[in-house]
Protein backbone atom coordinates (compact mmCIF):
# COMPACT_ATOMS: atom_id res chain seq x y z
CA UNK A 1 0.00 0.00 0.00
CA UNK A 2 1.65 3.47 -0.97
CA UNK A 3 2.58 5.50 1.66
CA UNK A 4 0.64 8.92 1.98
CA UNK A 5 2.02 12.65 1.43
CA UNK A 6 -0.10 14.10 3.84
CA UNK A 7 1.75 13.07 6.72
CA UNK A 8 4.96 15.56 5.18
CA UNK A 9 2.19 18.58 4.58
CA UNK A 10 0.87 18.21 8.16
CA UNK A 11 4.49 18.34 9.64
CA UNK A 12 5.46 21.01 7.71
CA UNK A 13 2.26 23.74 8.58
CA UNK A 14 3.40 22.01 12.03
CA UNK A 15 6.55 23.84 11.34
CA UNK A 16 5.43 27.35 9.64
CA UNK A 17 2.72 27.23 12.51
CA UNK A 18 5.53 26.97 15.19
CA UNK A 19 8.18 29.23 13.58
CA UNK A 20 5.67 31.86 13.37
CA UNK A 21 4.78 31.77 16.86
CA UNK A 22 7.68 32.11 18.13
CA UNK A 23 8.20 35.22 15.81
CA UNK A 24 5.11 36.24 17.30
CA UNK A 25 6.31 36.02 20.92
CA UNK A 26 4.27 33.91 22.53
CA UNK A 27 6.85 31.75 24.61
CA UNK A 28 6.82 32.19 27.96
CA UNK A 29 8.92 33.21 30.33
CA UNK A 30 10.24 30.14 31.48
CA UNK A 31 10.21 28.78 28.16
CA UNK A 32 12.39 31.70 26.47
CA UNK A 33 15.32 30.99 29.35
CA UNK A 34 15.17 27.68 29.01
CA UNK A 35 15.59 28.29 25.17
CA UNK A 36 18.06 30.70 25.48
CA UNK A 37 20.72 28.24 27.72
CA UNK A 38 20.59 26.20 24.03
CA UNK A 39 22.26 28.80 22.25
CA UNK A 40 25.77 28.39 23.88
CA UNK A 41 25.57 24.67 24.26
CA UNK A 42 27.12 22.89 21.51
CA UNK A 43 24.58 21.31 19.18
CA UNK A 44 21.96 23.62 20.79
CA UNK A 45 21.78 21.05 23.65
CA UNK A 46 19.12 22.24 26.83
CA UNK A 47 19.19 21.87 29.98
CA UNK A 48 18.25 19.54 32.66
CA UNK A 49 18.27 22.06 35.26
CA UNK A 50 18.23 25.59 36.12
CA UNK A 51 20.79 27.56 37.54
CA UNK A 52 19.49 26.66 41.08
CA UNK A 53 20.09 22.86 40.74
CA UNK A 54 15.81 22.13 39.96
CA UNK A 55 14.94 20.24 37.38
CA UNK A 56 13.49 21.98 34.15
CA UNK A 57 9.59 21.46 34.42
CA UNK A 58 8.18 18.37 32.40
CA UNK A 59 5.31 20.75 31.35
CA UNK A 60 8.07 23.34 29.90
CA UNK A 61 9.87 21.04 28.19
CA UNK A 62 6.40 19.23 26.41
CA UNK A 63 5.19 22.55 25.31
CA UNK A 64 8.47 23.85 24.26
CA UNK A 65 8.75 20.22 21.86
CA UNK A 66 4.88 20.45 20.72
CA UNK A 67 5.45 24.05 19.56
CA UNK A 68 8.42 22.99 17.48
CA UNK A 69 11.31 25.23 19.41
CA UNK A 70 12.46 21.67 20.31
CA UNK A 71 13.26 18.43 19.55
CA UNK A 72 14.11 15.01 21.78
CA UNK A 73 17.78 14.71 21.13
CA UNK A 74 18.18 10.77 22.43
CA UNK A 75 16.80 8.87 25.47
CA UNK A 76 18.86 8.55 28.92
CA UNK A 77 19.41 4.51 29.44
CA UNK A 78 20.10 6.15 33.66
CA UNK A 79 16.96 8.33 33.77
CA UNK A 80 14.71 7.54 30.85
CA UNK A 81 11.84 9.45 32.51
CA UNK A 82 14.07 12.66 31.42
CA UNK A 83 13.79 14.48 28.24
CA UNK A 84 17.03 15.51 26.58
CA UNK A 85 16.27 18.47 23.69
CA UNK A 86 18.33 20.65 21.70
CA UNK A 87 16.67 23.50 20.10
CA UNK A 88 15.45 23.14 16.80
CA UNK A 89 17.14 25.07 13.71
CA UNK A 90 13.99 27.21 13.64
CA UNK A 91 14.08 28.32 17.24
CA UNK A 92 18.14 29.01 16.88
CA UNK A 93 17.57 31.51 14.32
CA UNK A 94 15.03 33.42 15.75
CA UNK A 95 16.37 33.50 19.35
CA UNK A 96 19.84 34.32 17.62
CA UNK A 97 17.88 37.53 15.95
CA UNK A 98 16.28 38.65 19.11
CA UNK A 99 19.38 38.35 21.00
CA UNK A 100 21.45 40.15 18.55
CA UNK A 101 18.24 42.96 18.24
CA UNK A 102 18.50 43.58 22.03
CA UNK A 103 22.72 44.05 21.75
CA UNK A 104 22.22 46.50 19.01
């Protein structure tokens, strides 16, 4: 049985929909400095914790993937209840702009 296109389409609006948004500013607080630690991690990795020692909020991290700005990067064989992202290539150019807008 041959596969079905629609699958790509509905990932890529997925996409648009998510690169937009975050254009649009609609992260949240928590969700833009989590974000933000990617950007001098090599390979855009995130976080685990904050700067306190907590762990990042599941919720965070879920909405933060479902948007787009974020992607699983592989699974912890130690702690597989933890999510390990790196920033997608869509969220690194748009946080790069708005960091480099607020230096200017």
């Amino acid at each position: 049985m041959p596969e079905s296109k629609h699958g790509d389409v509905v990932k890529e609006d997925q996409n648009t929909v998510a690169s937009g948004a975050l254009k649009a500013g609609s992260l949240t607080a928590p969700q833009r400095r989590w974000l933000l630690k990617g950007l001098d991690q090599p390979g855009g990795k995130l976080p685990l914790f904050d700067g306190n020692g907590r762990e990042i909020p599941a919720r965070t991290i879920r909405a933060c993937i479902e948007a787009g700005w974020a992607e699983p990067w592989f699974s912890n064989p130690i702690k597989p209840d933890w999510l390990v992202c790196k920033l997608t290539p869509a969220a690194v150019e748009v946080l790069s702009a708005s960091q480099n807008r607020k230096r200017s």
